[in-house]
N, C-alpha and C. Protein backbone atom coordinates (compact mmCIF):
# COMPACT_ATOMS: atom_id res chain seq x y z
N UNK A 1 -37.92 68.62 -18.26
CA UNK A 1 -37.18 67.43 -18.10
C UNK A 1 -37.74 66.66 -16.90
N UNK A 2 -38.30 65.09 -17.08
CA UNK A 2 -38.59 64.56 -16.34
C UNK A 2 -37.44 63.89 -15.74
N UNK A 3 -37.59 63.42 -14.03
CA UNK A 3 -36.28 62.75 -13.35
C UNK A 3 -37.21 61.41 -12.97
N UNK A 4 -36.81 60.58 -13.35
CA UNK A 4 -37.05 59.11 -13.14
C UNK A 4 -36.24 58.92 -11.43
N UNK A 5 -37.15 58.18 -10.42
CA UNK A 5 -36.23 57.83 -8.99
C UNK A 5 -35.76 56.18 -9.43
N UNK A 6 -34.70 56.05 -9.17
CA UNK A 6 -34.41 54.76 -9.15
C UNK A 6 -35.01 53.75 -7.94
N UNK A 7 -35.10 52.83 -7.84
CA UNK A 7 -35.84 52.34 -6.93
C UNK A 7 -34.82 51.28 -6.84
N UNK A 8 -34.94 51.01 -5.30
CA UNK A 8 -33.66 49.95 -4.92
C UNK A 8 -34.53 48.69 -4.51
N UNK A 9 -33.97 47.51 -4.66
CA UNK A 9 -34.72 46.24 -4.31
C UNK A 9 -33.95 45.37 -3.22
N UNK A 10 -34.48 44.80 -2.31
CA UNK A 10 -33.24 44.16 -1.48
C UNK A 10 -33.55 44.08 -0.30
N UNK A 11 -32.79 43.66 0.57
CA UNK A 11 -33.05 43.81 1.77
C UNK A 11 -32.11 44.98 2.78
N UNK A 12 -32.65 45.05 3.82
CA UNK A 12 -31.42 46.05 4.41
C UNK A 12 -31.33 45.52 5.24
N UNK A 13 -29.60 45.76 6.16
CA UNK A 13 -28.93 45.20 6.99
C UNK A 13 -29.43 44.81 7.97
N UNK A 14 -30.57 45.57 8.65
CA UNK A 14 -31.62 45.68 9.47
C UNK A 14 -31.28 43.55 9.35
N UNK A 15 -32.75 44.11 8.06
CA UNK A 15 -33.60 42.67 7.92
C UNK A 15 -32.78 41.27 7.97
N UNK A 16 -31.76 41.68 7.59
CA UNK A 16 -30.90 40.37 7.76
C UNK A 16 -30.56 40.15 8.56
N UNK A 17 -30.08 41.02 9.35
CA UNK A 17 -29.36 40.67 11.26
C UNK A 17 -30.43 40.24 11.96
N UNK A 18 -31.87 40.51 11.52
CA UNK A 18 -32.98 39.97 12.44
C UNK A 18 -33.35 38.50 11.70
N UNK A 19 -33.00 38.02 10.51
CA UNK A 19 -33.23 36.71 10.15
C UNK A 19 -32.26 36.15 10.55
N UNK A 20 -31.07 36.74 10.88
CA UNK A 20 -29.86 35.48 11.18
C UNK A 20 -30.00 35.50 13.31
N UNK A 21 -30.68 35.85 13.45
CA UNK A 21 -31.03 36.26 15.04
C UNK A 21 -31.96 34.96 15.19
N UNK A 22 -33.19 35.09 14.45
CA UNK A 22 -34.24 34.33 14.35
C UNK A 22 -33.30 32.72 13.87
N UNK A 23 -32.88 32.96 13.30
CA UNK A 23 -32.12 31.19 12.71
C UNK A 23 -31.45 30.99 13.92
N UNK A 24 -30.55 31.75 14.63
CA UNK A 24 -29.56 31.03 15.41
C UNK A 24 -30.65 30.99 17.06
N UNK A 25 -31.70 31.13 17.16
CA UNK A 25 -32.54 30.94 17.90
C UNK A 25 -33.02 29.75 17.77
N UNK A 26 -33.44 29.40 16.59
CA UNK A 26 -33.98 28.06 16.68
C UNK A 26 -33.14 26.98 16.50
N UNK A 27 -32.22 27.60 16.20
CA UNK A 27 -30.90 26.27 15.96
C UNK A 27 -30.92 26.01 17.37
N UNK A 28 -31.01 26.50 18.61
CA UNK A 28 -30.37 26.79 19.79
C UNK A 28 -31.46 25.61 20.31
N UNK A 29 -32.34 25.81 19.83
CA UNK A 29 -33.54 24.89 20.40
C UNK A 29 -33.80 23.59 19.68
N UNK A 30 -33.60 23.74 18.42
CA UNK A 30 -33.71 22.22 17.80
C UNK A 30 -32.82 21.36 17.77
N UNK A 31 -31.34 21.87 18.00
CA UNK A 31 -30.51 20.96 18.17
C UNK A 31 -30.35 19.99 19.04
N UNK A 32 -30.38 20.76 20.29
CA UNK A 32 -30.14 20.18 21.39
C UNK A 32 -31.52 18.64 21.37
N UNK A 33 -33.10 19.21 20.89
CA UNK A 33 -33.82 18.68 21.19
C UNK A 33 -33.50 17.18 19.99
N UNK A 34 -32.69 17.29 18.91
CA UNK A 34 -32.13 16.39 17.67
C UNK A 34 -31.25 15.65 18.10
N UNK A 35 -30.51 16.07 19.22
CA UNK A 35 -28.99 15.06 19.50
C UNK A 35 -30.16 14.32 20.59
N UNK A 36 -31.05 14.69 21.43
CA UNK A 36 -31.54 13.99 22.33
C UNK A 36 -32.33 12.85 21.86
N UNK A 37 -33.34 13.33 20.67
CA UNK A 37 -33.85 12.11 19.86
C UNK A 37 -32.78 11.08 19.55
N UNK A 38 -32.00 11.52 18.66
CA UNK A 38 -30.99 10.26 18.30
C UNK A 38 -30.49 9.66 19.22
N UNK A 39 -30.03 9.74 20.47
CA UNK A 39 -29.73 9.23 21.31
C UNK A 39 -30.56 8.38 22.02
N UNK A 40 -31.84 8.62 22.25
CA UNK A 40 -32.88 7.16 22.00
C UNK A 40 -33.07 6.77 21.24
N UNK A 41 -32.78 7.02 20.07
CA UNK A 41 -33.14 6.26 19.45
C UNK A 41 -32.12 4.92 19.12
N UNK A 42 -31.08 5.33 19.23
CA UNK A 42 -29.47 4.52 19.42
C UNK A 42 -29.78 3.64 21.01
N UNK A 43 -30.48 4.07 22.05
CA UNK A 43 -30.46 3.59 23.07
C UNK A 43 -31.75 2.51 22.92
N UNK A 44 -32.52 2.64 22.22
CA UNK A 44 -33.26 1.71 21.86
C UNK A 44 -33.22 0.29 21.62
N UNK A 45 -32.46 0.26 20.84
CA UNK A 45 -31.77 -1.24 20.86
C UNK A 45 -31.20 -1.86 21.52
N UNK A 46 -30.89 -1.45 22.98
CA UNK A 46 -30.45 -1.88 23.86
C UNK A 46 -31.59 -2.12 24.86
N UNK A 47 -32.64 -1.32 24.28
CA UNK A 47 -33.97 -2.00 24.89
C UNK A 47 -34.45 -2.98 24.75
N UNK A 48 -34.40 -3.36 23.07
CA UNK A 48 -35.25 -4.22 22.64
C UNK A 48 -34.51 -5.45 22.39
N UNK A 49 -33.13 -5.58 22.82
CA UNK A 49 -31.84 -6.63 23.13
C UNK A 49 -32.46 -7.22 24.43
N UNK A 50 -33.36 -7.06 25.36
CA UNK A 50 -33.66 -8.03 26.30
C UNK A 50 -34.88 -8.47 26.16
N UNK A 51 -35.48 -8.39 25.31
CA UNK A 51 -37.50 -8.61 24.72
C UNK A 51 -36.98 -10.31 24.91
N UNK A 52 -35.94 -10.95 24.59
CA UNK A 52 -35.77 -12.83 24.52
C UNK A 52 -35.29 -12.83 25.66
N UNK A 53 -35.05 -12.17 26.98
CA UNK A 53 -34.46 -12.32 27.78
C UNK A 53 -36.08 -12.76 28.76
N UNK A 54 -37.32 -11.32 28.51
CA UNK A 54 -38.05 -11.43 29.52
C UNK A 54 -38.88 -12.76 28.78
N UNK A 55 -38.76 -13.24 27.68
CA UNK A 55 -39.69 -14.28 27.10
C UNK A 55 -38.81 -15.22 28.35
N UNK A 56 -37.56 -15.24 28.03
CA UNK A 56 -37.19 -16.73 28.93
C UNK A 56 -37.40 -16.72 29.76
N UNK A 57 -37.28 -15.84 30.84
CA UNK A 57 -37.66 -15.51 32.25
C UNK A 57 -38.68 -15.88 32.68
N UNK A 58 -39.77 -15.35 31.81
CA UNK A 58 -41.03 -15.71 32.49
C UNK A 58 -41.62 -17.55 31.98
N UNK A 59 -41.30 -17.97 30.77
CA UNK A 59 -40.72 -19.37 30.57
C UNK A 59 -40.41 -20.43 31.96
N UNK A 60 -39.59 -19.71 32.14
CA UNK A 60 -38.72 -20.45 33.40
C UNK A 60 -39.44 -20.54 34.34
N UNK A 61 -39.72 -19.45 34.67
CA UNK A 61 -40.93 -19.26 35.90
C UNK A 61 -41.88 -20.47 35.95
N UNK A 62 -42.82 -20.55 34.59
CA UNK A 62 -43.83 -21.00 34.51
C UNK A 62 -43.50 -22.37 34.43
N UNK A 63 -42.33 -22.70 34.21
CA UNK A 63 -41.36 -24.29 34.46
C UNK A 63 -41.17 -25.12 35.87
N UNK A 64 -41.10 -23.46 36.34
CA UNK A 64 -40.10 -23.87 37.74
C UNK A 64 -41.16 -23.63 38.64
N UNK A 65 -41.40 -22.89 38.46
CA UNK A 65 -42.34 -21.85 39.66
C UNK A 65 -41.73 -21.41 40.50
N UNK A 66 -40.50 -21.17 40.22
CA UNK A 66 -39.70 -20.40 41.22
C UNK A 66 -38.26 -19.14 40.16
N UNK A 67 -38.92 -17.75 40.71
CA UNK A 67 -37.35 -16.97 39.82
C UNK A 67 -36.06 -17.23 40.21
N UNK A 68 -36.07 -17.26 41.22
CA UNK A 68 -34.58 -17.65 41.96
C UNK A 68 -33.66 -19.26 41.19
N UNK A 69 -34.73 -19.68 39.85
CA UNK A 69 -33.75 -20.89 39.72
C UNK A 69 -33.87 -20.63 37.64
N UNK A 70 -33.95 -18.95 37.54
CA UNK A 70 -33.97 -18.41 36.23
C UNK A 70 -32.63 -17.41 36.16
N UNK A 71 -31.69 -17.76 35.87
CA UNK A 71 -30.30 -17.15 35.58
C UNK A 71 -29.76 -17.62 34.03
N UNK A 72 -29.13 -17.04 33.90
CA UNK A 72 -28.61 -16.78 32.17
C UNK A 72 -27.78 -17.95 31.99
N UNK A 73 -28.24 -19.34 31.29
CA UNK A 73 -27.59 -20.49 30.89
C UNK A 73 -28.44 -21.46 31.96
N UNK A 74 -29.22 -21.36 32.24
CA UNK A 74 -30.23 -22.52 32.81
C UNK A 74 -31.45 -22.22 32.33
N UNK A 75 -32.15 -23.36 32.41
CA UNK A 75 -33.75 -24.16 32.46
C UNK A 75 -34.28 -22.73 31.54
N UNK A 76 -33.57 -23.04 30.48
CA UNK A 76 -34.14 -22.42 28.94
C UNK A 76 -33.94 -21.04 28.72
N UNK A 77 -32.83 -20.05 29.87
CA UNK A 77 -32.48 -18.76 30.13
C UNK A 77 -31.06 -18.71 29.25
N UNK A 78 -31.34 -18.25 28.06
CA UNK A 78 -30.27 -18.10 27.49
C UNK A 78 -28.83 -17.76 28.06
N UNK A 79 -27.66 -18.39 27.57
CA UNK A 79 -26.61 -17.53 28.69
C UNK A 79 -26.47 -16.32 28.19
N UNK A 80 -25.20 -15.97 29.19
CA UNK A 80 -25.16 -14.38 29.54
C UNK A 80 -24.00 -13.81 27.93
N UNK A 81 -24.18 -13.00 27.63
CA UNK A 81 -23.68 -12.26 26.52
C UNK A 81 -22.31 -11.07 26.71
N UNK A 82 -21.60 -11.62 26.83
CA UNK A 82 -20.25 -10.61 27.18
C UNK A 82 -19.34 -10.36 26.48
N UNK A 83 -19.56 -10.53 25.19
CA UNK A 83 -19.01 -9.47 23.80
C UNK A 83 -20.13 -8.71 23.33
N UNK A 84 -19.62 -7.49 22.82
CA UNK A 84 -20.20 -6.74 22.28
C UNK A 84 -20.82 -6.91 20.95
N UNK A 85 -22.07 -6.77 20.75
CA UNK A 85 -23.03 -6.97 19.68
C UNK A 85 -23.86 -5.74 19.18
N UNK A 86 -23.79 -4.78 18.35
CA UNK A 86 -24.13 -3.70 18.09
C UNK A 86 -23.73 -2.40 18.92
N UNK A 87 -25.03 -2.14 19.28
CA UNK A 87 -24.82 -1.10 20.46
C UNK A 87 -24.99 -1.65 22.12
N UNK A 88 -25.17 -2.93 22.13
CA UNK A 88 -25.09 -3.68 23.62
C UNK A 88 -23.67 -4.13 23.90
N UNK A 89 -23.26 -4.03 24.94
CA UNK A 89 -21.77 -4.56 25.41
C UNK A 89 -21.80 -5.89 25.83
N UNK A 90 -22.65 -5.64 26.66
CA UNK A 90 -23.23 -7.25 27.32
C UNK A 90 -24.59 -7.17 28.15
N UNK A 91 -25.08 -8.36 28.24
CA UNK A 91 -26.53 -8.76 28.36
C UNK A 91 -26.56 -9.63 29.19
N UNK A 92 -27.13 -9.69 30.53
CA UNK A 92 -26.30 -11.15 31.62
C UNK A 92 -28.02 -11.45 32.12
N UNK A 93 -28.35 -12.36 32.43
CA UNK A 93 -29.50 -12.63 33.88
C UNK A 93 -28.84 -13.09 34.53
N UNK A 94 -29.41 -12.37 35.98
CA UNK A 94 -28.76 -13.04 37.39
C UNK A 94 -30.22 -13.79 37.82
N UNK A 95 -29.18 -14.80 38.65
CA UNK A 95 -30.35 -15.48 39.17
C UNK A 95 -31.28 -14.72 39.84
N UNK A 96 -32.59 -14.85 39.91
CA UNK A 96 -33.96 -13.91 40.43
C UNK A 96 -34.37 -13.25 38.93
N UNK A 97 -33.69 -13.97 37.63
CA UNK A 97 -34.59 -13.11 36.31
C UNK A 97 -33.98 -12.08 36.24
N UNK A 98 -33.17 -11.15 37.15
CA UNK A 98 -32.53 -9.60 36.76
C UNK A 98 -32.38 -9.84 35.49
N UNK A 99 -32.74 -8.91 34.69
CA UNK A 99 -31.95 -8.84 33.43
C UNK A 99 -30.71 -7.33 33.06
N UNK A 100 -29.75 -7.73 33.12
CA UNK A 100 -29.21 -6.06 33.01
C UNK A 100 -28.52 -6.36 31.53
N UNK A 101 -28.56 -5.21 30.69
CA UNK A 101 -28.33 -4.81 30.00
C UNK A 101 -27.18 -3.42 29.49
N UNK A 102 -26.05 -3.76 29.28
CA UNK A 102 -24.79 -2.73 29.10
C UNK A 102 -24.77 -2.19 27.54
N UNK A 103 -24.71 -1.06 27.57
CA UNK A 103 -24.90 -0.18 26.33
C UNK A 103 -23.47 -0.36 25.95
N UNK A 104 -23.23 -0.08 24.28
CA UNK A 104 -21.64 0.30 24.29
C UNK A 104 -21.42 1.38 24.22
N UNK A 105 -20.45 2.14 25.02
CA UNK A 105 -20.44 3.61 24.84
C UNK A 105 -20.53 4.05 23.73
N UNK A 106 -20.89 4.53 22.93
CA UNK A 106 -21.38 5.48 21.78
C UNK A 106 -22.49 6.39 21.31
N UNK A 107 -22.22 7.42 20.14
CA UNK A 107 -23.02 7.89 20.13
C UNK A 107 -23.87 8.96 21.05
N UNK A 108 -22.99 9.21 22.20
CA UNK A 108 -23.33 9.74 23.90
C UNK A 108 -24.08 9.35 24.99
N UNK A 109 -24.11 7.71 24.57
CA UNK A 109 -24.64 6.80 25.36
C UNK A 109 -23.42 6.79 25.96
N UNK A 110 -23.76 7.13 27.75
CA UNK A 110 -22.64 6.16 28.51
C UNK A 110 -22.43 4.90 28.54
N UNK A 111 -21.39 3.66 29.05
CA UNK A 111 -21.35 2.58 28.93
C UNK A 111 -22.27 2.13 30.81
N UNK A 112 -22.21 3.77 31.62
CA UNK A 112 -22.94 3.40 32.58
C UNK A 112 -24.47 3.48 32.39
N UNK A 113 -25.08 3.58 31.62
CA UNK A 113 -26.66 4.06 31.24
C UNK A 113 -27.25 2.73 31.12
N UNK A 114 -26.90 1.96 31.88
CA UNK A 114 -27.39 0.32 31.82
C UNK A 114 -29.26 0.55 32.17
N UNK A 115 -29.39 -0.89 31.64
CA UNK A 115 -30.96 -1.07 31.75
C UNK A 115 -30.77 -2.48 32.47
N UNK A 116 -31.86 -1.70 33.32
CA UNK A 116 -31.95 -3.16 34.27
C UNK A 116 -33.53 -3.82 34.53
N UNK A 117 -34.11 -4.77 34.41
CA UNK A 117 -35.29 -5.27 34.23
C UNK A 117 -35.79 -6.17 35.49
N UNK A 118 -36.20 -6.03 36.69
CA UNK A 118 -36.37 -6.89 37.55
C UNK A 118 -37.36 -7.40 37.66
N UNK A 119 -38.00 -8.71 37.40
CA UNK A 119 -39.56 -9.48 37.26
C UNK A 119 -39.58 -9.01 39.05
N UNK A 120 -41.13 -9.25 38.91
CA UNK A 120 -41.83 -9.67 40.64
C UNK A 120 -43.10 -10.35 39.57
N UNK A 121 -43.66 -11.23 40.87
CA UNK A 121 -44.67 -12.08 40.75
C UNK A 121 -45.87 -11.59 41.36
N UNK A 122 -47.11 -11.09 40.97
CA UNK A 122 -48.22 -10.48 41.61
C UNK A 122 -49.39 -11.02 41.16
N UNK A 123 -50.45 -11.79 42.36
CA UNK A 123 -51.08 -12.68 41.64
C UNK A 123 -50.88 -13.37 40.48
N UNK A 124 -49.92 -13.98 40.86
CA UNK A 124 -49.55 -15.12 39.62
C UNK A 124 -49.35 -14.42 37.79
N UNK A 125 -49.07 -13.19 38.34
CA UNK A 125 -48.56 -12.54 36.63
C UNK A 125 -47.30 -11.84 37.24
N UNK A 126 -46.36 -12.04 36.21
CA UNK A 126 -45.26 -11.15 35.81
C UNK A 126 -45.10 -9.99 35.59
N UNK A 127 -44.23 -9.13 36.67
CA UNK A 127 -44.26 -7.69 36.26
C UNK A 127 -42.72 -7.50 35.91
N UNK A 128 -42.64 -6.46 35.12
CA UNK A 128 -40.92 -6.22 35.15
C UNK A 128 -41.04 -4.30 35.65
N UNK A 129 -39.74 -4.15 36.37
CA UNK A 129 -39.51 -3.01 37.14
C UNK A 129 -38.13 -2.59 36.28
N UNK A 130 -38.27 -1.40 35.44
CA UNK A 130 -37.01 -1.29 34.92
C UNK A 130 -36.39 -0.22 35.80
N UNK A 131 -34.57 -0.16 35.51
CA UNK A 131 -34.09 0.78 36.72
C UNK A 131 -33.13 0.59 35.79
N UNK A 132 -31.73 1.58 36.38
CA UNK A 132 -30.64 1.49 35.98
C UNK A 132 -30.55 2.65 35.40
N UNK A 133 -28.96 3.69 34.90
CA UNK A 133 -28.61 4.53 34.63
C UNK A 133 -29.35 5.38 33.10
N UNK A 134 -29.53 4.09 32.33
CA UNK A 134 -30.67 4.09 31.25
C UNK A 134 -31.94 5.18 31.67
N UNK A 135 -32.75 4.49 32.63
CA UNK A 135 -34.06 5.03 32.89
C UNK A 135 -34.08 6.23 33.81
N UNK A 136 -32.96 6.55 34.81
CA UNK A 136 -32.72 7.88 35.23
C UNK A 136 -32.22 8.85 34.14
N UNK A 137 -31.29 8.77 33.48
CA UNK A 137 -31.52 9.48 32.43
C UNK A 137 -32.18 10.28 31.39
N UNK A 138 -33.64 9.32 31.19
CA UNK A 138 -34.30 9.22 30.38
C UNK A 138 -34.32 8.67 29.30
N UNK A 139 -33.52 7.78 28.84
CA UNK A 139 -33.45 7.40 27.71
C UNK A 139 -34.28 6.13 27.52
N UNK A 140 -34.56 5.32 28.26
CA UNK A 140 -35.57 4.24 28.54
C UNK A 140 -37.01 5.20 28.88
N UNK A 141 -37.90 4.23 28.52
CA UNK A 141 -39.21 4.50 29.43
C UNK A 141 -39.99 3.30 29.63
């Protein structure tokens, strides 16, 4: 009489506690690095909400020849924006060209993570210096 072995197919408990080890490892790492993408990427548009701000600015400049007479609602400086429009709260220039820029809280954007854009004049070209809670953060660059 021959005995046939049955043969088992599958995995063992082992193998699975080390694939669900391995998954919750990389969850641990991709997530965090997924909420951080989206969050620039949401903060983005609050970047690219002042691109007509530095056109006017430097406009003005080249009008005036002076920043100090480029503020938000003069000599072609759009005015200042203080309702909320997407993900921007508000959008102001102060006189000297500042441009600051207010996020709306969402998404895990603070409403303090502002972007702030300051022209200087260096040999007769325009630089902008960004600052504000935005770019300490990291969410600007």
């Amino acid at each position: 009489m021959e005995m046939k072995r049955n043969s088992q197919k599958g995995f063992t408990l082992m193998e699975l506690l080390i694939t669900i080890v391995i998954i919750g490892i990389l969850a641990a790492i991709a997530v965090p690095s997924y909420l951080s993408y989206t969050k620039k990427a949401y903060y983005s548009e609050v970047v690219r909400a002042t691109a007509p701000l530095k056109v006017a600015v430097a406009e003005c400049y080249h009008t005036t020849g002076d920043l100090t007479q480029c503020a938000g609602g003069s000599n072609g400086v759009p005015a200042d924006v203080t309702t909320a429009t997407g993900g921007v709260a508000s959008l102001t220039t102060a006189a000297g060209g500042v441009i600051t820029a207010t996020p709306v809280a969402q998404h895990g954007i603070a409403s303090t993570e502002d972007y702030i854009l300051t022209p200087s004049i260096v040999n007769n070209e325009m630089l902008w210096t960004s600052s504000g809670g935005g770019v300490t953060s990291g969410l600007a660059k």
